[in-house]
Protein backbone atom coordinates (compact mmCIF):
# COMPACT_ATOMS: atom_id res chain seq x y z
CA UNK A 1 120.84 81.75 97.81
CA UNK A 2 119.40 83.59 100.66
CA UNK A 3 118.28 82.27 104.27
CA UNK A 4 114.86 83.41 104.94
CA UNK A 5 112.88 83.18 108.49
CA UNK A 6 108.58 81.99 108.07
CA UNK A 7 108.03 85.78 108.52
CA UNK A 8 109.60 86.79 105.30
CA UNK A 9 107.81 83.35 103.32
CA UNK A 10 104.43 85.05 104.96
CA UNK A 11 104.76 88.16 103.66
CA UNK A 12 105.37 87.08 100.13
CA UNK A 13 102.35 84.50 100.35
CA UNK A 14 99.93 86.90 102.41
CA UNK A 15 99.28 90.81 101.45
CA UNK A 16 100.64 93.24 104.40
CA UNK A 17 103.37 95.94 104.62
CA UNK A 18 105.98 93.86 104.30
CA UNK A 19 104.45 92.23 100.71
CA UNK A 20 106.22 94.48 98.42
CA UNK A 21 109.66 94.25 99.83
CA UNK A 22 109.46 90.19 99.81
CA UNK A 23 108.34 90.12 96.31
CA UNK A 24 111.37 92.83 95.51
CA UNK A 25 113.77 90.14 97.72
CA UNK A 26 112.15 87.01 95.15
CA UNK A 27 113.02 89.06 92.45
CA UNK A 28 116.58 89.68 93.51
CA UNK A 29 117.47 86.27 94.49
CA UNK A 30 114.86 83.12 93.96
CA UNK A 31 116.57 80.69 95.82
CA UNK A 32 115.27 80.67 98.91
CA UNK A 33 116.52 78.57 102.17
CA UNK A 34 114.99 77.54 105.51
CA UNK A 35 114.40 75.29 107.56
CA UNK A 36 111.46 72.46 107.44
CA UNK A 37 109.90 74.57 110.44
CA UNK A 38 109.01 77.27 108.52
CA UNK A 39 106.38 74.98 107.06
CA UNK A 40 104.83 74.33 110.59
CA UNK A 41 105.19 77.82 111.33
CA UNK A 42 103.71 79.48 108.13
CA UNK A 43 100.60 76.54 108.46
CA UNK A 44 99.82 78.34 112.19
CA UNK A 45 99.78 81.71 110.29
CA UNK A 46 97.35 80.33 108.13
CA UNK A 47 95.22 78.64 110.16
CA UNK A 48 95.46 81.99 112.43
CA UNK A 49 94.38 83.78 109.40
CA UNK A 50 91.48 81.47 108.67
CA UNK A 51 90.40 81.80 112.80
CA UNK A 52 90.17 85.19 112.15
CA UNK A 53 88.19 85.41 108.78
CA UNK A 54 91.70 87.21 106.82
CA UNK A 55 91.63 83.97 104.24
CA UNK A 56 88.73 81.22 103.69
CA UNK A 57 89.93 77.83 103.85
CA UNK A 58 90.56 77.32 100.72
CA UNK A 59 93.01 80.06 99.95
CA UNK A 60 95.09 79.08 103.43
CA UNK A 61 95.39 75.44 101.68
CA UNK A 62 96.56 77.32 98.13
CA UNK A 63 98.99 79.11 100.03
CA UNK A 64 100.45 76.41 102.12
CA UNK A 65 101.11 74.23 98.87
CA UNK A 66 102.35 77.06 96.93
CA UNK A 67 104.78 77.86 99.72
CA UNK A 68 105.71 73.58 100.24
CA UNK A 69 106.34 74.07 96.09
CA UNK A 70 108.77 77.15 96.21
CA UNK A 71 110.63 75.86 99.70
CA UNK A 72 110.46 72.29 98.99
CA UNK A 73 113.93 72.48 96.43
CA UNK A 74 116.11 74.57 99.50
CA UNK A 75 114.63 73.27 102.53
CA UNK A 76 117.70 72.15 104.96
CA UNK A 77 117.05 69.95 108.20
CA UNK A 78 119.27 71.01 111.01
CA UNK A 79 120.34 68.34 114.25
CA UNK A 80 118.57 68.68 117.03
CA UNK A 81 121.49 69.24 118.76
CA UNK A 82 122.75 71.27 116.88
CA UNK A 83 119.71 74.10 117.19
CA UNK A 84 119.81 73.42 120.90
CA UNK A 85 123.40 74.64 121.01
CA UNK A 86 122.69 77.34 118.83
CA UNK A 87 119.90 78.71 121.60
CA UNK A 88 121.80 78.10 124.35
CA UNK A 89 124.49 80.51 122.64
CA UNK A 90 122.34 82.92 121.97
CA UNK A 91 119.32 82.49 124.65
CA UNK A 92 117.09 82.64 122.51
CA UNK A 93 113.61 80.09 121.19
CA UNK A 94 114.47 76.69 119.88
CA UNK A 95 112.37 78.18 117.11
CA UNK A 96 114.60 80.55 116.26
CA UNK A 97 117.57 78.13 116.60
CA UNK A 98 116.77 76.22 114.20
CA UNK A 99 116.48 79.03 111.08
CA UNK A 100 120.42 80.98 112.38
CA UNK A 101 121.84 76.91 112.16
CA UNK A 102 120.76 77.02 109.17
CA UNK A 103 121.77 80.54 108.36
CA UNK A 104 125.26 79.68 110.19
CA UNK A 105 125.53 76.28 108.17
CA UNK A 106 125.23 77.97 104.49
CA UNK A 107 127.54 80.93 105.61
CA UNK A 108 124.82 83.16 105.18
CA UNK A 109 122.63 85.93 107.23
CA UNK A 110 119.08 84.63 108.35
CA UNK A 111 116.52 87.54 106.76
CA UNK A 112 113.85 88.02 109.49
CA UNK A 113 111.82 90.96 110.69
CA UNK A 114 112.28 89.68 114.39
CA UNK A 115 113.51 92.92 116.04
CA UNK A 116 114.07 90.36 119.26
CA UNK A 117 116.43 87.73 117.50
CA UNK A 118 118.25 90.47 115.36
CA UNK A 119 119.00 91.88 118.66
CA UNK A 120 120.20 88.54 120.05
CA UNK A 121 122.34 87.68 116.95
CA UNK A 122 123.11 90.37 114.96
CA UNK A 123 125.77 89.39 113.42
CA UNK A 124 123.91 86.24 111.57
CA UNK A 125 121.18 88.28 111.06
CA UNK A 126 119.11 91.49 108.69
CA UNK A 127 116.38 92.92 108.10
CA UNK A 128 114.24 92.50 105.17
CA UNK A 129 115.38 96.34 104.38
CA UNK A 130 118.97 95.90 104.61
CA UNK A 131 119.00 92.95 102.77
CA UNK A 132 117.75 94.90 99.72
CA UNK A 133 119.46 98.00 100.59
CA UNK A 134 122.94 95.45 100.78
């Protein structure tokens, strides 16, 4: 099982430079954790992608319940509390909080392409890259 921030679960669902590696990452290890956010999060990518004419309505709403099927088996809740203590630690987004509780509460790295929060945590974090390249 692998801990995955929405950025990674966007570039498997939506084609960019980053598609290739995610699909390589699926193919490597299918079980694939987060946290309920990445739902919310990944539904603003759509809808940003729909604003901007990248994906039609329709394929936004295919994507979003492909990506509640594949998630829904691994997704883990963390306490509010919990996150908050977690960005106070690291001064870093709520946001963020949430997905390196849940990295921290599997014993596991959070996989994200956020330069900003590898560089606030990088022990609990890795790239997309190194996680193949591991």
């Amino acid at each position: 099982m692998i801990v995955v921030d929405t950025n990674i679960i966007a570039s498997l669902f939506l084609d960019g430079r980053l598609t290739a590696s995610a699909k390589a990452l699926l193919k490597r290890d299918p079980d694939w954790c987060t946290e309920p956010l990445a739902l919310i999060e990944f539904g603003n990518v759509l809808a940003t992608y729909e604003r901007a004419g990248l994906a039609s309505r329709a394929d936004a709403k295919r994507y979003m319940s492909a990506a509640e099927a594949f998630l829904a088996p691994n997704l883990q809740a963390v306490a509010r509390g919990d996150a908050l203590d977690t960005a106070f630690g690291f001064r870093i987004t709520i946001y963020d909080a949430h997905f390196l509780a849940v990295a921290g509460a599997k014993g596991q790295r959070l996989i994200t392409e956020d330069v900003k929060l590898r560089t606030a945590a990088p022990r609990l974090t890795r790239s997309l890259d190194k996680a193949l390249n591991a």
